[in-house]
Protein backbone atom coordinates (compact mmCIF):
# COMPACT_ATOMS: atom_id res chain seq x y z
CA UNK A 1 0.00 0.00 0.00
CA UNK A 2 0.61 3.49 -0.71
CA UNK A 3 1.38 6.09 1.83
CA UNK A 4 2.67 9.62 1.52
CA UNK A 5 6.39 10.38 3.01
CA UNK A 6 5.48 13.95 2.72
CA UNK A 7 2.77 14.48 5.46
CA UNK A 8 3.25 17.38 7.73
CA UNK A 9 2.60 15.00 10.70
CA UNK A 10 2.32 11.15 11.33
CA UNK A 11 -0.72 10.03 11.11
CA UNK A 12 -1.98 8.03 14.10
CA UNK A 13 -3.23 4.28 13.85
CA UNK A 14 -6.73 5.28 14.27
CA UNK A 15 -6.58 6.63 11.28
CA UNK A 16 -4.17 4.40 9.04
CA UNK A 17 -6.03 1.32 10.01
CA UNK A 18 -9.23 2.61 8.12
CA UNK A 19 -7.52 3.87 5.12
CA UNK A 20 -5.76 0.78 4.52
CA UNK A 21 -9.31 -1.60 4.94
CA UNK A 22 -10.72 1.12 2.90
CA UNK A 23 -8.29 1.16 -0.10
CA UNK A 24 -8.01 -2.64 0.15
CA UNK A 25 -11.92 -2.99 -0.74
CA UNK A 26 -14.94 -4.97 0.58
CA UNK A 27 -12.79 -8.20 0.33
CA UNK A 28 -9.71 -7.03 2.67
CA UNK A 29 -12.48 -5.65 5.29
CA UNK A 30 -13.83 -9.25 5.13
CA UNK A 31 -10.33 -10.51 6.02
CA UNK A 32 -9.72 -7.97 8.35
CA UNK A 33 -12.98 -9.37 10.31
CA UNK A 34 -11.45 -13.42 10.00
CA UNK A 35 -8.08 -12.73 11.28
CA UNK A 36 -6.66 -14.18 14.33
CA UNK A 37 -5.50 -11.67 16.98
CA UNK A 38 -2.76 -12.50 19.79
CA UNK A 39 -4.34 -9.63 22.03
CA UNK A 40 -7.38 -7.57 21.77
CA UNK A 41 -4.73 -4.56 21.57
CA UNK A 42 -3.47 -5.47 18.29
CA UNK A 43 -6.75 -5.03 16.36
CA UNK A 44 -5.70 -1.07 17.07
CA UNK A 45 -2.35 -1.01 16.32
CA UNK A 46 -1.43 -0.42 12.25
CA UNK A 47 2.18 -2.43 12.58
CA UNK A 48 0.05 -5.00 14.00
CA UNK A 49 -2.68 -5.04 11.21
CA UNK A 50 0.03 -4.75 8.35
CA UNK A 51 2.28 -7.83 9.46
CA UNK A 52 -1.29 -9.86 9.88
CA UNK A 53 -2.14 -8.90 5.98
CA UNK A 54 1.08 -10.15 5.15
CA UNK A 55 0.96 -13.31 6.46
CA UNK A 56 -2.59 -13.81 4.82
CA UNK A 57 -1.47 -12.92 1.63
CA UNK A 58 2.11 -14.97 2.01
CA UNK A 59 1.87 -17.97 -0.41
CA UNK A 60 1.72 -20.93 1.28
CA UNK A 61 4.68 -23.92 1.04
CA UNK A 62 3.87 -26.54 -0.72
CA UNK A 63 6.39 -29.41 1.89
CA UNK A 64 5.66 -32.15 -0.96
CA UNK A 65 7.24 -29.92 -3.86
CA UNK A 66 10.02 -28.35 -1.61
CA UNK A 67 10.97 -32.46 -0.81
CA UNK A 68 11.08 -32.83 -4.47
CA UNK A 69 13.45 -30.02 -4.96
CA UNK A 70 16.08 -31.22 -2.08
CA UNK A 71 16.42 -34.56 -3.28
CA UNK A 72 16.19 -34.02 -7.16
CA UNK A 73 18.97 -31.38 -6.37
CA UNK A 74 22.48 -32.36 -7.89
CA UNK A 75 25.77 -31.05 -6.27
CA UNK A 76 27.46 -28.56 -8.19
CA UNK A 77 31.15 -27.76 -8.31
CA UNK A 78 31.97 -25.67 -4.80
CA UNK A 79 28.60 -27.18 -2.93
């Protein structure tokens, strides 16, 4: 997401938080509402939020594939 580095002041959570679900659509709000929270504190805090969406949105590891990859691997001059 987008944010300005030329604001006069930082912005406070309260109001990052909003403009981030807001940007993101219907569908992030909906995500937003599903995530899992450590503390009820979090919900509030935009560092929080940010490092939640980026798990979400981190594509999963496929264990079966990365398996594949460490034993179909062939040792190359300097390994």
């Amino acid at each position: 997401m987008f944010r300005s580095k030329r604001s006069r002041y930082k912005k406070s959570d309260a109001v990052k938080i909003p403009n981030l679900l807001h940007k993101g659509g219907e569908r992030m709000i909906t995500i937003y509402n599903a995530l899992q929270w450590d503390n009820d504190e979090d919900v509030n805090k935009y560092d929080k939020v940010k490092k939640q969406f980026s798990r979400y949105f981190e594509p999963r590891k496929t264990v079966t594939y990365l398996r594949y990859q460490f034993f179909t691997r062939s040792q190359k001059e300097g390994d």
